[in-house]
PDB file of N, CA and C in Angstrom:
ATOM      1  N   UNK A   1     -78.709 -23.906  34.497  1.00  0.00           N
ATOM      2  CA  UNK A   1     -77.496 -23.221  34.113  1.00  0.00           C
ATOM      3  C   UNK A   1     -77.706 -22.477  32.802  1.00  0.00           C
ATOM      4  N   UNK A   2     -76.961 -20.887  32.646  1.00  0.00           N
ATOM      5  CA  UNK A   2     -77.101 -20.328  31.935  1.00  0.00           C
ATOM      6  C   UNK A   2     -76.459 -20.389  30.594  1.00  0.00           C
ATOM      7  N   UNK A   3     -76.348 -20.165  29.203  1.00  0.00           N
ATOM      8  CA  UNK A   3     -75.673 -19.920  28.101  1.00  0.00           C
ATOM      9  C   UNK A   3     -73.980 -20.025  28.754  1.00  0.00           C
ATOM     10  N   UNK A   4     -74.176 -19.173  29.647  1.00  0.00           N
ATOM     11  CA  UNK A   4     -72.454 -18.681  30.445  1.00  0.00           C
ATOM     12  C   UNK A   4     -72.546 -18.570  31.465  1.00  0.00           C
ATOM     13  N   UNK A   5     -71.174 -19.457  32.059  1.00  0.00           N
ATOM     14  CA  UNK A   5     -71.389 -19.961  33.713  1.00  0.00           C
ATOM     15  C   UNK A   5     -70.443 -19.392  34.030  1.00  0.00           C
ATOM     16  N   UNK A   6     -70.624 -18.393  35.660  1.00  0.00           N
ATOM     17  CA  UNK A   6     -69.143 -18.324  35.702  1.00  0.00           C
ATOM     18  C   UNK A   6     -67.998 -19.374  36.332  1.00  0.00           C
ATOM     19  N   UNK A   7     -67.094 -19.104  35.704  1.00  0.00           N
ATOM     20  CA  UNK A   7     -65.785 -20.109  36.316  1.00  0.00           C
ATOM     21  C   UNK A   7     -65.168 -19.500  36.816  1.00  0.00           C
ATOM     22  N   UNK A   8     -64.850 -18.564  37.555  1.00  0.00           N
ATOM     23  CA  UNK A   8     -64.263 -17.915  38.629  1.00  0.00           C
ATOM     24  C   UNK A   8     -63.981 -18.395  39.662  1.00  0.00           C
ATOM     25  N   UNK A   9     -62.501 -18.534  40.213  1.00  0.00           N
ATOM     26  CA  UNK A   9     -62.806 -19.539  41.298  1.00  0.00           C
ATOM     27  C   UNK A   9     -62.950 -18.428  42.397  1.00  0.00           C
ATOM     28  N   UNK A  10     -62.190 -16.892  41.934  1.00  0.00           N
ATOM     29  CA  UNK A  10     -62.319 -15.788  42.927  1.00  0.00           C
ATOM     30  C   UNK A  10     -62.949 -14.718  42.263  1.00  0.00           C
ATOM     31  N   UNK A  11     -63.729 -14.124  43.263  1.00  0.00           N
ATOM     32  CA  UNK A  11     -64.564 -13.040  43.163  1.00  0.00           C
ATOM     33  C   UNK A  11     -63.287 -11.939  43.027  1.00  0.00           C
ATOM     34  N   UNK A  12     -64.252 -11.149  41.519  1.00  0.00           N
ATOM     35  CA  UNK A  12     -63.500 -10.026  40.913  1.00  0.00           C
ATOM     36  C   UNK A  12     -64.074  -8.741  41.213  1.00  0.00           C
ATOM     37  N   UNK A  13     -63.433  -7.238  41.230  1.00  0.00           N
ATOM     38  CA  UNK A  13     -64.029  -6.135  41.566  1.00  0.00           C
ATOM     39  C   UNK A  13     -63.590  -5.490  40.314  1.00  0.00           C
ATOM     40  N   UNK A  14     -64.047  -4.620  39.555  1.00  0.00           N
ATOM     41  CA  UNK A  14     -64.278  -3.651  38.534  1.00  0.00           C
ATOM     42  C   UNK A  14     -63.443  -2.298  39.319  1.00  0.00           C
ATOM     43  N   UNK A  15     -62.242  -1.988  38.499  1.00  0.00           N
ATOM     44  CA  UNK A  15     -61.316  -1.017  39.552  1.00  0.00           C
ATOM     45  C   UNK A  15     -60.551  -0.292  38.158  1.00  0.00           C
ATOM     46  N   UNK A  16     -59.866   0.307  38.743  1.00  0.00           N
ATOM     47  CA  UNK A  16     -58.513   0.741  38.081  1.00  0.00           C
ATOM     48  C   UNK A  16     -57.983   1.060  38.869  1.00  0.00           C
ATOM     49  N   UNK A  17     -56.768   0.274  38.489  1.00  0.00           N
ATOM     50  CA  UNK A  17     -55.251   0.184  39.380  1.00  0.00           C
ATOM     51  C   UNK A  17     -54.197   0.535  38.172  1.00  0.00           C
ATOM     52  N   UNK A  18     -53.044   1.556  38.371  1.00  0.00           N
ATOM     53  CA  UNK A  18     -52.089   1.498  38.002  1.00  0.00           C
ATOM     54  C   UNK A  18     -50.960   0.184  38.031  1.00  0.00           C
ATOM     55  N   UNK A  19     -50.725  -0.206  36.676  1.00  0.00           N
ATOM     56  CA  UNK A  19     -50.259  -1.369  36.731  1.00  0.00           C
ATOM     57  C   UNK A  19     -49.277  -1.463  36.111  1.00  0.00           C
ATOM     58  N   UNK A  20     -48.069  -1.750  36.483  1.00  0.00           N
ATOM     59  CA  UNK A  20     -46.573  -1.617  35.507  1.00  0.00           C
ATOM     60  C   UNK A  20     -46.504  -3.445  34.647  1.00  0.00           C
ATOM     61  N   UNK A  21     -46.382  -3.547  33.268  1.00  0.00           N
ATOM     62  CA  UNK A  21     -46.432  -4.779  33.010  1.00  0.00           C
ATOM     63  C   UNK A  21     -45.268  -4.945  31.985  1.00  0.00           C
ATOM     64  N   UNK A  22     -45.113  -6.149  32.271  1.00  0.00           N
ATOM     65  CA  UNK A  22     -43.501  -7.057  31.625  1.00  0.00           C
ATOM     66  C   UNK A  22     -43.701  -7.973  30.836  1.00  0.00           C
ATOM     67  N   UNK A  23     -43.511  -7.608  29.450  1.00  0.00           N
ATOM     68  CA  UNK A  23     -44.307  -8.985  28.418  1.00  0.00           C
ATOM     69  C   UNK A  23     -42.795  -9.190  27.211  1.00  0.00           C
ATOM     70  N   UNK A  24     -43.064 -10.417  27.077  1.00  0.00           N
ATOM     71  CA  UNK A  24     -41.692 -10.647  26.095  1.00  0.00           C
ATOM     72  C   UNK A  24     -41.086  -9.757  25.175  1.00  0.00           C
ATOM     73  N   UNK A  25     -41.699  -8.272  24.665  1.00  0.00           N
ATOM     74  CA  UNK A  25     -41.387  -7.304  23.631  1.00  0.00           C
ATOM     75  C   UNK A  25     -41.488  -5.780  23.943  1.00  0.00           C
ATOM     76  N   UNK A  26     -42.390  -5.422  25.360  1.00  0.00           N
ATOM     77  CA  UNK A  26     -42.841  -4.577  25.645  1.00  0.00           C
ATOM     78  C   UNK A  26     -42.376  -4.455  27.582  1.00  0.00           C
ATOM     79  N   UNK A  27     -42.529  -2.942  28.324  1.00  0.00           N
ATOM     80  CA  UNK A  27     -42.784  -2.764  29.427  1.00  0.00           C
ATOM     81  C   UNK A  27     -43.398  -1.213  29.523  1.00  0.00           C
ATOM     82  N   UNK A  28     -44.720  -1.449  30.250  1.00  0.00           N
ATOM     83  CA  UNK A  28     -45.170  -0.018  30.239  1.00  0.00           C
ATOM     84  C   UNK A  28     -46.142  -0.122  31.118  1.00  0.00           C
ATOM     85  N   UNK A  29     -46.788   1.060  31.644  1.00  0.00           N
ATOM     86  CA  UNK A  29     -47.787   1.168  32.693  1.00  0.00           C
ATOM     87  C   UNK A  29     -49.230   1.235  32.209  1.00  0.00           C
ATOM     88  N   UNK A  30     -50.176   0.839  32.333  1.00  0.00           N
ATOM     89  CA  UNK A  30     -51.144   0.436  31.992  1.00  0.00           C
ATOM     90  C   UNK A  30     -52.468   0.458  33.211  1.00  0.00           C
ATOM     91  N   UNK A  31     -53.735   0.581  32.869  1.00  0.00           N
ATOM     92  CA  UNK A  31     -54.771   0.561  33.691  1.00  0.00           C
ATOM     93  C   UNK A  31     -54.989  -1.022  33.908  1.00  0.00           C
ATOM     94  N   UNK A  32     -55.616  -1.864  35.019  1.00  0.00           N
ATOM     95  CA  UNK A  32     -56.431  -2.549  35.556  1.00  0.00           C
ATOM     96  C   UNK A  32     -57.931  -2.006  34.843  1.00  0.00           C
ATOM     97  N   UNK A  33     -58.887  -2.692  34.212  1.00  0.00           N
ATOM     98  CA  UNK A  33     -60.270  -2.737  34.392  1.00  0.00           C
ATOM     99  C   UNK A  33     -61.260  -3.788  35.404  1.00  0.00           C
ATOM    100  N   UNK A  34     -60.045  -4.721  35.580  1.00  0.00           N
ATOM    101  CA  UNK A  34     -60.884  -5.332  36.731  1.00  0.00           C
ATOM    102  C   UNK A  34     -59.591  -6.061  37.409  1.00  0.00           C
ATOM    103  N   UNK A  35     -59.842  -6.750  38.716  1.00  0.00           N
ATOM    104  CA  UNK A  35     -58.754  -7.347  39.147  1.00  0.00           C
ATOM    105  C   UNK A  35     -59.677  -8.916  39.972  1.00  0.00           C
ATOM    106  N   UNK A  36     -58.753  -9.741  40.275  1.00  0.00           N
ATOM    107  CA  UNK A  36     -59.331 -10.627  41.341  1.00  0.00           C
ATOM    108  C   UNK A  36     -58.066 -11.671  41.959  1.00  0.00           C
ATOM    109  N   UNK A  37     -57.912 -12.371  42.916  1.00  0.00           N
ATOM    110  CA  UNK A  37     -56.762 -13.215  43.627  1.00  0.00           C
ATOM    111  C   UNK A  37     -56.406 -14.244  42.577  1.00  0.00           C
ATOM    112  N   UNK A  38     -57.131 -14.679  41.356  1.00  0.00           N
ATOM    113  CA  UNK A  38     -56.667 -15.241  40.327  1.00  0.00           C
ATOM    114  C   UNK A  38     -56.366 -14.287  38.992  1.00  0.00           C
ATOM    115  N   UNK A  39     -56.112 -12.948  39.257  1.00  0.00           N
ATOM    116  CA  UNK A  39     -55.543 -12.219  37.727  1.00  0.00           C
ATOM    117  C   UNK A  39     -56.128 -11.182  37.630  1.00  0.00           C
ATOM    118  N   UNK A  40     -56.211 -10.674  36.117  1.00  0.00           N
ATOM    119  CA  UNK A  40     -56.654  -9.071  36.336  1.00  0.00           C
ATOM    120  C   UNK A  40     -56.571  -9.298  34.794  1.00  0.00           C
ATOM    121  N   UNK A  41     -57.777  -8.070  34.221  1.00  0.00           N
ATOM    122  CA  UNK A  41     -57.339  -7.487  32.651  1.00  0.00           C
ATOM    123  C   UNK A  41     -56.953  -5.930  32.817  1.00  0.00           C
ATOM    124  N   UNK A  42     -55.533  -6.192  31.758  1.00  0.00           N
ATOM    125  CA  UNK A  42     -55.165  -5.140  31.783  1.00  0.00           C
ATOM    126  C   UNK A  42     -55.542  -4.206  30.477  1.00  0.00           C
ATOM    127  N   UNK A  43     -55.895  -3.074  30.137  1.00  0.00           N
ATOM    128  CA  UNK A  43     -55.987  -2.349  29.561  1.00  0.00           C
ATOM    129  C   UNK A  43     -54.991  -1.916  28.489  1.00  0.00           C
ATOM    130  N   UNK A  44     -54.603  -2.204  27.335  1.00  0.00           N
ATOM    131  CA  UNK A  44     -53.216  -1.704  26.533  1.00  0.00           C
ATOM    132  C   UNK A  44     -53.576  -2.303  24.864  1.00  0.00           C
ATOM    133  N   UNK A  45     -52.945  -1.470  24.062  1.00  0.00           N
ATOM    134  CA  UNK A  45     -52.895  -1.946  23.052  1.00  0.00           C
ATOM    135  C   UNK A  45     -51.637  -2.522  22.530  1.00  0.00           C
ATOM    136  N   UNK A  46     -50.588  -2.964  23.524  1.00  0.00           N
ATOM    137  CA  UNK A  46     -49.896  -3.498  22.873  1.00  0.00           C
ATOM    138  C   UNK A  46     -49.956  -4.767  23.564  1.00  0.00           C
ATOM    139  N   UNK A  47     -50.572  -5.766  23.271  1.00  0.00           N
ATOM    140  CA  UNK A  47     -50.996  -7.029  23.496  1.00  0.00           C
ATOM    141  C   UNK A  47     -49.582  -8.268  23.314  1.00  0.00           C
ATOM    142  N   UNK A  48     -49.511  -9.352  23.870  1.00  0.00           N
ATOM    143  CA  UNK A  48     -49.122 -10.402  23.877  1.00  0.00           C
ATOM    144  C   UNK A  48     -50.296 -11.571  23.504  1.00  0.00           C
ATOM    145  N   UNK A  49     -49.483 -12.993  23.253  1.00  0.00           N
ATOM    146  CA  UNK A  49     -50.681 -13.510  22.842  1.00  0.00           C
ATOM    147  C   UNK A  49     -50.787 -14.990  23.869  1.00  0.00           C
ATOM    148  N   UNK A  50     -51.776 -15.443  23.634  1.00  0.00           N
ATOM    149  CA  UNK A  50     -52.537 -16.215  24.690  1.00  0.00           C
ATOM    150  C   UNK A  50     -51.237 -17.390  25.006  1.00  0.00           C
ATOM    151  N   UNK A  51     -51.000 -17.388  26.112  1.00  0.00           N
ATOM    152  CA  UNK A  51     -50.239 -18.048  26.705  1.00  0.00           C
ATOM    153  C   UNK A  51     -49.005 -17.929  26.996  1.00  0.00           C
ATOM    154  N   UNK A  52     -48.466 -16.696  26.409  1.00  0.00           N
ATOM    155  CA  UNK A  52     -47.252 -15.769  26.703  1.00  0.00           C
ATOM    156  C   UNK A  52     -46.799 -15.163  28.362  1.00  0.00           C
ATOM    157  N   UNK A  53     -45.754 -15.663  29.111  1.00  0.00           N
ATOM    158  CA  UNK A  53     -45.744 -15.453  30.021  1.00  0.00           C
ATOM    159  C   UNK A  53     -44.809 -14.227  30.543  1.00  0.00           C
ATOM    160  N   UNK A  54     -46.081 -13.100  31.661  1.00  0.00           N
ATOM    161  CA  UNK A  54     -46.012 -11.762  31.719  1.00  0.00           C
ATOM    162  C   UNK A  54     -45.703 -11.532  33.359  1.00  0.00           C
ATOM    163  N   UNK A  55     -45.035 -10.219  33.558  1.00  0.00           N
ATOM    164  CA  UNK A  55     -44.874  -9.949  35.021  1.00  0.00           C
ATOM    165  C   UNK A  55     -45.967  -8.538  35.081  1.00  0.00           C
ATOM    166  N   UNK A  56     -46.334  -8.079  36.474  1.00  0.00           N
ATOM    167  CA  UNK A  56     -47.419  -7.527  36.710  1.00  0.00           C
ATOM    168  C   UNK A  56     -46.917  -6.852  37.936  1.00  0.00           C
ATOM    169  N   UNK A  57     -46.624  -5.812  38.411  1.00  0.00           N
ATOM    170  CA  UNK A  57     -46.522  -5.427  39.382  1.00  0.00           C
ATOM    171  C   UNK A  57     -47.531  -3.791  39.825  1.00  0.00           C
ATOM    172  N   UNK A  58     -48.002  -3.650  41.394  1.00  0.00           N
ATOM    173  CA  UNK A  58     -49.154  -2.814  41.458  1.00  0.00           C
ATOM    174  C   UNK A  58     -48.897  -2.822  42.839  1.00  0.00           C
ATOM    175  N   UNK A  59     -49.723  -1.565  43.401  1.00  0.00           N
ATOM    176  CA  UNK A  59     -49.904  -1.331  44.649  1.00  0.00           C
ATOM    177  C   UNK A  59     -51.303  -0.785  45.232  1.00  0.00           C
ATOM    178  N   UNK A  60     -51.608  -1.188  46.279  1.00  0.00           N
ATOM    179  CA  UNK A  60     -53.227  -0.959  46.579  1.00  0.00           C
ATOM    180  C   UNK A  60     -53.244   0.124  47.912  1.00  0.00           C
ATOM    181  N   UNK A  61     -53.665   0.939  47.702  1.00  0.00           N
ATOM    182  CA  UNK A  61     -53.773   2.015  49.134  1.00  0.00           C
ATOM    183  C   UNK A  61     -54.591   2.428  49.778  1.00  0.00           C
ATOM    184  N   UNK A  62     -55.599   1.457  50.550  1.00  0.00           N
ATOM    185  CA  UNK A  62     -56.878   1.852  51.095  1.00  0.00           C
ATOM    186  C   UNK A  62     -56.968   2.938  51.631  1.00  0.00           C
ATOM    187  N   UNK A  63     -57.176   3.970  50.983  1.00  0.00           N
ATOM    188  CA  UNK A  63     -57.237   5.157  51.676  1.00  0.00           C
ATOM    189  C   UNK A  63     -56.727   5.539  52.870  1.00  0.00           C
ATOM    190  N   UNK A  64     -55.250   5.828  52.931  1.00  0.00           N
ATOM    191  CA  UNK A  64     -54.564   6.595  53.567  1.00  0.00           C
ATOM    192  C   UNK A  64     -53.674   5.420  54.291  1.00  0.00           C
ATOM    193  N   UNK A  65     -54.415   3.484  54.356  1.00  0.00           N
ATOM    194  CA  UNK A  65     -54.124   2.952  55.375  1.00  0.00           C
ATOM    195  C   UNK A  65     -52.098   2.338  55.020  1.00  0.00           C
ATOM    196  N   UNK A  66     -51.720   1.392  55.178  1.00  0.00           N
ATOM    197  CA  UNK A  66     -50.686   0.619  54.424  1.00  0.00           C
ATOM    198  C   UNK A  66     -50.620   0.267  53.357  1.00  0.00           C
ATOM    199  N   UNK A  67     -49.938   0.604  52.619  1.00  0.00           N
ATOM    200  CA  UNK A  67     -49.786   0.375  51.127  1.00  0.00           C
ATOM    201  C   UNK A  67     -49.046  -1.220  51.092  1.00  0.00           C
ATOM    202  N   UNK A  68     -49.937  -1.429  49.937  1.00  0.00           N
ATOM    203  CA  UNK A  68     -49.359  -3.225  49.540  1.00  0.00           C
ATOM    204  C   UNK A  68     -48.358  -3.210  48.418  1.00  0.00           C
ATOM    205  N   UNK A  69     -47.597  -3.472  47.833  1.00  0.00           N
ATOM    206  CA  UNK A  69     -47.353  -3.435  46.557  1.00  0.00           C
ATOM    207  C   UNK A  69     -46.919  -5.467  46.404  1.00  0.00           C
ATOM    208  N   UNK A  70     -47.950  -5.718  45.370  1.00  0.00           N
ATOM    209  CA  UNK A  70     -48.149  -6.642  44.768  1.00  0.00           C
ATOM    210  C   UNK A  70     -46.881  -7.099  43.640  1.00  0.00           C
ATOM    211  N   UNK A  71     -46.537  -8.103  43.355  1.00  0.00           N
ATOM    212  CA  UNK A  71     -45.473  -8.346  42.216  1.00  0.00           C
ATOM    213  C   UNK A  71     -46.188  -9.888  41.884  1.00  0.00           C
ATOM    214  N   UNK A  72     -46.710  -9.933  40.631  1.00  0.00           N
ATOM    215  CA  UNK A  72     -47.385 -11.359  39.984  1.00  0.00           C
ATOM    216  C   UNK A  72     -46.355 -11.599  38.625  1.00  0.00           C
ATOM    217  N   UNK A  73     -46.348 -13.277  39.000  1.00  0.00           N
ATOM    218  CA  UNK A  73     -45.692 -13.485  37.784  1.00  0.00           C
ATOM    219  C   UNK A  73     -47.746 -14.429  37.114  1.00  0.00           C
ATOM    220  N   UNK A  74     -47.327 -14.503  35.227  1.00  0.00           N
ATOM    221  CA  UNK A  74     -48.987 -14.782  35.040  1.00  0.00           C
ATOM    222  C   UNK A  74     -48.252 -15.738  33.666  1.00  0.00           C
ATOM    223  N   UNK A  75     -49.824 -16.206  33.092  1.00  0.00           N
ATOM    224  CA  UNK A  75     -50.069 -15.779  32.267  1.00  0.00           C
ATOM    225  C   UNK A  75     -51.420 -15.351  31.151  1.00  0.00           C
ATOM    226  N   UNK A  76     -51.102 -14.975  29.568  1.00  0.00           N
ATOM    227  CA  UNK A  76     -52.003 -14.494  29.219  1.00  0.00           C
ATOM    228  C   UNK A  76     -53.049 -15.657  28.805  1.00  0.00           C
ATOM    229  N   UNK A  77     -54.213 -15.006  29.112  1.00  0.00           N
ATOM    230  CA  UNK A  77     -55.314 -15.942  28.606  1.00  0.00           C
ATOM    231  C   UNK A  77     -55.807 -15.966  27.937  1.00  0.00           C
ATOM    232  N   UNK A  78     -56.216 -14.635  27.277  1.00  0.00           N
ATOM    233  CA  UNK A  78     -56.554 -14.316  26.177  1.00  0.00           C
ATOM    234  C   UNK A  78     -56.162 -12.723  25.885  1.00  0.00           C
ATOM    235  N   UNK A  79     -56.465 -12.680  24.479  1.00  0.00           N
ATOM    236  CA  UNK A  79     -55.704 -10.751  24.320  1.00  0.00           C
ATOM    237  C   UNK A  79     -56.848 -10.110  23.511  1.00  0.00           C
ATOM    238  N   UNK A  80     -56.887  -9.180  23.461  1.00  0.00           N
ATOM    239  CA  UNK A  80     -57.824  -8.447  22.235  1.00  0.00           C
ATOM    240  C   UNK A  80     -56.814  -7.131  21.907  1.00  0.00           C
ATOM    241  N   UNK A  81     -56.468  -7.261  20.412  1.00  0.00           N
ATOM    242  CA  UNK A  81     -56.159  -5.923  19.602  1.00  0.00           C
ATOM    243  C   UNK A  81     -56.525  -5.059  19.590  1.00  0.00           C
ATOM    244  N   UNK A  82     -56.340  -3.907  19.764  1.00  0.00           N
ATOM    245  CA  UNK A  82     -56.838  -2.392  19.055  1.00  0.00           C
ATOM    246  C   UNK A  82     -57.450  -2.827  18.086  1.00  0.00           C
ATOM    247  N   UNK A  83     -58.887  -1.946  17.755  1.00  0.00           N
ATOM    248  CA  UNK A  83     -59.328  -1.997  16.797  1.00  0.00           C
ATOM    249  C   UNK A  83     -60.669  -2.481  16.601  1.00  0.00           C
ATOM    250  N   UNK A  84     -60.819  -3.343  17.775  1.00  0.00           N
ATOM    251  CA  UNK A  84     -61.977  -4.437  17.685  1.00  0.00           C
ATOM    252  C   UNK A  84     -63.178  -3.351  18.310  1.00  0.00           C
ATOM    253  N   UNK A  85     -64.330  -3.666  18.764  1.00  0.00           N
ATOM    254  CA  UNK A  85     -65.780  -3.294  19.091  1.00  0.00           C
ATOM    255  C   UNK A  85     -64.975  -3.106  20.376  1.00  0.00           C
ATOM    256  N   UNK A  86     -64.633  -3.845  21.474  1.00  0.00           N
ATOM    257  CA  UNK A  86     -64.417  -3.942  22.834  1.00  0.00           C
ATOM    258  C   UNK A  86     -62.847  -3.382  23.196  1.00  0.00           C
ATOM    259  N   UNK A  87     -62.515  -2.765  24.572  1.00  0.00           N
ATOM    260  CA  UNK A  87     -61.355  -2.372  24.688  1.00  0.00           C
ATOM    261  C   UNK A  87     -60.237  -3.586  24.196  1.00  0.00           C
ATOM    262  N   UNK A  88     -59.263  -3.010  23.889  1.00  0.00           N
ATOM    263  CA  UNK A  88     -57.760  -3.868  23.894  1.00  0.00           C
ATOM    264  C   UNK A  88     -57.304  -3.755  25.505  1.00  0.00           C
ATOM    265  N   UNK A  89     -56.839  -5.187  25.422  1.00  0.00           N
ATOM    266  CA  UNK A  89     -56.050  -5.703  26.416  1.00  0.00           C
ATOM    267  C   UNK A  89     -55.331  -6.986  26.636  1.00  0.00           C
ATOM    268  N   UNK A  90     -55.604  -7.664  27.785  1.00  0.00           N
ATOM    269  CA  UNK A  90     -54.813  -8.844  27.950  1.00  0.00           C
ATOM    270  C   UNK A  90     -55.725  -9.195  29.142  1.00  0.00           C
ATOM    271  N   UNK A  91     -56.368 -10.387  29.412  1.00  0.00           N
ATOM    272  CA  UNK A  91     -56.326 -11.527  30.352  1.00  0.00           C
ATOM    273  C   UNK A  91     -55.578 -12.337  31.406  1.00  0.00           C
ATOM    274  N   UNK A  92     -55.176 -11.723  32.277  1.00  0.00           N
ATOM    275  CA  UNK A  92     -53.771 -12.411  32.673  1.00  0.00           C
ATOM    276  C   UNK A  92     -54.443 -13.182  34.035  1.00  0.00           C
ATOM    277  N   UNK A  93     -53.504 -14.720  33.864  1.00  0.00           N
ATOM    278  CA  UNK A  93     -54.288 -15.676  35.135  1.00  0.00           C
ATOM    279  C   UNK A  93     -52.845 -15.327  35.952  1.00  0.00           C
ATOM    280  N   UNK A  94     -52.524 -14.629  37.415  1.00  0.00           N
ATOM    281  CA  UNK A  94     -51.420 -15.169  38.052  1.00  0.00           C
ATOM    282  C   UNK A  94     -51.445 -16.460  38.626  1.00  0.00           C
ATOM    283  N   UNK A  95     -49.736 -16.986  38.296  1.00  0.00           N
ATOM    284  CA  UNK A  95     -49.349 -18.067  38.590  1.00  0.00           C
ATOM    285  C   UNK A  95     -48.908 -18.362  39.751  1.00  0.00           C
ATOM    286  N   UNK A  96     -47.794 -16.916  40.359  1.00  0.00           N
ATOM    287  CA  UNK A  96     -47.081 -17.044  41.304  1.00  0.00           C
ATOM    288  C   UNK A  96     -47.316 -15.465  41.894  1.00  0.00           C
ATOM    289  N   UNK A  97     -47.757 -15.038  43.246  1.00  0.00           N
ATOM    290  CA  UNK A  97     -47.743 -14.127  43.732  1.00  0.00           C
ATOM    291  C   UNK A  97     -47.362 -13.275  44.575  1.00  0.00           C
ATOM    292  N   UNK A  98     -46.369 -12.576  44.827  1.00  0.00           N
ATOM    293  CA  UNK A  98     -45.590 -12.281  45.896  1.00  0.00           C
ATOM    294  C   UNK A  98     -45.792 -10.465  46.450  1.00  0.00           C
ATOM    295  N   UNK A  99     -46.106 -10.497  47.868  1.00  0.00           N
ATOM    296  CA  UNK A  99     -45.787 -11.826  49.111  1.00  0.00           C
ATOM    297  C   UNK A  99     -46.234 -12.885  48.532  1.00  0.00           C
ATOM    298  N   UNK A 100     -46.048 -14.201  49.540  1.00  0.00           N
ATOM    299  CA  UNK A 100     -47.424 -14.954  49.515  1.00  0.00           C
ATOM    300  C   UNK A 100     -47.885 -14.888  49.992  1.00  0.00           C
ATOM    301  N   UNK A 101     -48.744 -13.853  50.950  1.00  0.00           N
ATOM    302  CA  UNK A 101     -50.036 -13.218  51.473  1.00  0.00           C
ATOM    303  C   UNK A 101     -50.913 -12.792  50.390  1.00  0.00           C
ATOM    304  N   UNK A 102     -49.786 -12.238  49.141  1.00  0.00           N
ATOM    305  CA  UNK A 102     -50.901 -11.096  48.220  1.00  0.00           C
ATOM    306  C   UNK A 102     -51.811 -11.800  47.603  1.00  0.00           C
ATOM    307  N   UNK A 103     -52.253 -13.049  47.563  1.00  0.00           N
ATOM    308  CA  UNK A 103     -53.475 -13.472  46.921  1.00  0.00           C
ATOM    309  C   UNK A 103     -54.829 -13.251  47.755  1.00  0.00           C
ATOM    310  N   UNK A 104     -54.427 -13.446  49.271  1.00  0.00           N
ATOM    311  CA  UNK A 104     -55.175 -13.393  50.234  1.00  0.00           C
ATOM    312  C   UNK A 104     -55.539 -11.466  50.501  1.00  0.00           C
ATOM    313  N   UNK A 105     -54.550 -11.137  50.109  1.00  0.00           N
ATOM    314  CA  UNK A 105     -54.960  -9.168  50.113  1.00  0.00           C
ATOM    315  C   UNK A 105     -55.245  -8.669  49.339  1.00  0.00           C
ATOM    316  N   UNK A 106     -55.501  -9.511  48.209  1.00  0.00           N
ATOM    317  CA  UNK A 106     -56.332  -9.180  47.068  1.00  0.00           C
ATOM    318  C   UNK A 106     -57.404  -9.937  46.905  1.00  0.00           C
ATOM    319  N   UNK A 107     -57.709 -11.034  47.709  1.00  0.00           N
ATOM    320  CA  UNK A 107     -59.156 -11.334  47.835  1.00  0.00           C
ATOM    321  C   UNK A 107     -60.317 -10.442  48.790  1.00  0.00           C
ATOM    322  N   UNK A 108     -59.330 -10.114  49.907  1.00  0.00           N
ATOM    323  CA  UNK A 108     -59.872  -9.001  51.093  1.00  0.00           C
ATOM    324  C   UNK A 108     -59.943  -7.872  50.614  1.00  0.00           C
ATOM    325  N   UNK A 109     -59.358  -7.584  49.777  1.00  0.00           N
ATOM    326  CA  UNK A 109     -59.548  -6.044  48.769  1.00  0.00           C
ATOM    327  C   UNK A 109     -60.791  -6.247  48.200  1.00  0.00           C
ATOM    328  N   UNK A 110     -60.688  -7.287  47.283  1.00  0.00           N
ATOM    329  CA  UNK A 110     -62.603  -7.425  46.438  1.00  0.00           C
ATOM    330  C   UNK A 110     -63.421  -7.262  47.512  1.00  0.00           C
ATOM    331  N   UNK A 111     -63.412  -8.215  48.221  1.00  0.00           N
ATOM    332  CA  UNK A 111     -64.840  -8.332  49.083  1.00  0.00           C
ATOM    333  C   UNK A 111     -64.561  -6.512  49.562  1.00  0.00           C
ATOM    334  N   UNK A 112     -63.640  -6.462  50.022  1.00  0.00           N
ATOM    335  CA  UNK A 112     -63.914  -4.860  50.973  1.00  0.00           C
ATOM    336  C   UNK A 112     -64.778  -4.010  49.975  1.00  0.00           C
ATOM    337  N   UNK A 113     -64.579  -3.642  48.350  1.00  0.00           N
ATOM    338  CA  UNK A 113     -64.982  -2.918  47.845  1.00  0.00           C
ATOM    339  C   UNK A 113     -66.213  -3.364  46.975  1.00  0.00           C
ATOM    340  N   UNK A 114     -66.478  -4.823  47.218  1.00  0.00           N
ATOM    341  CA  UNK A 114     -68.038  -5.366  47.090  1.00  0.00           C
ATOM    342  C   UNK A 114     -68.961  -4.685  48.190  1.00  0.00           C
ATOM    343  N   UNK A 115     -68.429  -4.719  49.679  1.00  0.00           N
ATOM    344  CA  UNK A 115     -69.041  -4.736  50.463  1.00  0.00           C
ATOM    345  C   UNK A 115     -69.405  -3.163  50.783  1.00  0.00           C
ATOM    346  N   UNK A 116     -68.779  -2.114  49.933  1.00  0.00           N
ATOM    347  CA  UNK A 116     -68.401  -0.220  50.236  1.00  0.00           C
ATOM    348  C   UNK A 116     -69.654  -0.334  49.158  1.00  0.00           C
ATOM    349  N   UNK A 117     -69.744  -0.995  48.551  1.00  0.00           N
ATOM    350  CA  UNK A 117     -70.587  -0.797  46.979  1.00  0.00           C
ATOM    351  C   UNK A 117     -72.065  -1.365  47.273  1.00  0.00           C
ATOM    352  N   UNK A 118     -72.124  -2.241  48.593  1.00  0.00           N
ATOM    353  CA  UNK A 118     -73.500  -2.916  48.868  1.00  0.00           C
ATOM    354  C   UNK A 118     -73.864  -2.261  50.011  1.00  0.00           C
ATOM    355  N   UNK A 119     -73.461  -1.018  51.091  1.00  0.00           N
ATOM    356  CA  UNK A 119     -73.007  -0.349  51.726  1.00  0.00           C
ATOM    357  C   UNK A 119     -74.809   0.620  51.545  1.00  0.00           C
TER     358      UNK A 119
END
């Protein structure tokens, strides 16, 4: 085992998704840099702080097919400020996901676009 293991219990894909987010002081639309069936970091500099609980809502449109639109309640896991070496954002683990299919159509989303990328 390495320095850093991953603990992932779900496989994540490297994306950007338009993402509308709901945090105790703030609501605004924001990029996805990555997503997975346990959470997503979102992209923003106006941060919440670790353990602050956030709403997340998004929609996925496989090219041309049925559109999903996702609604997660989370929370944050960790945050990073503006300012630092690495983007600002937020960590968010979802708690509760609705449908309750959407954990399962966002696990079939990763693999689909693991599998376009190993293609």
């Amino acid at each position: 085992m390495g320095a850093f293991d991953e603990k992932r219990q779900y496989k994540r894909a490297f994306v950007k998704l338009r993402v509308e987010v709901r945090g105790r002081s703030f609501w605004q639309y924001v990029e996805t840099r990555d997503i997975s069936a346990g959470g997503m970091f979102v992209s923003t500099d106006k941060v919440e702080p670790a353990n602050a609980k956030i709403e997340v809502m998004f929609e996925f449109d496989e090219g041309g097919k049925e559109k999903k639109i996702i609604h997660a309640e989370g929370v944050v896991q960790w945050s990073r400020p503006a300012g630092t070496a690495e983007a600002a954002g937020m960590g968010i683990m979802f708690t509760k996901v609705f449908p309750s299919s959407g954990k399962e159509y966002i696990d079939r989303y990763v693999k689909n676009l693991e599998e376009q990328k190993n293609a």
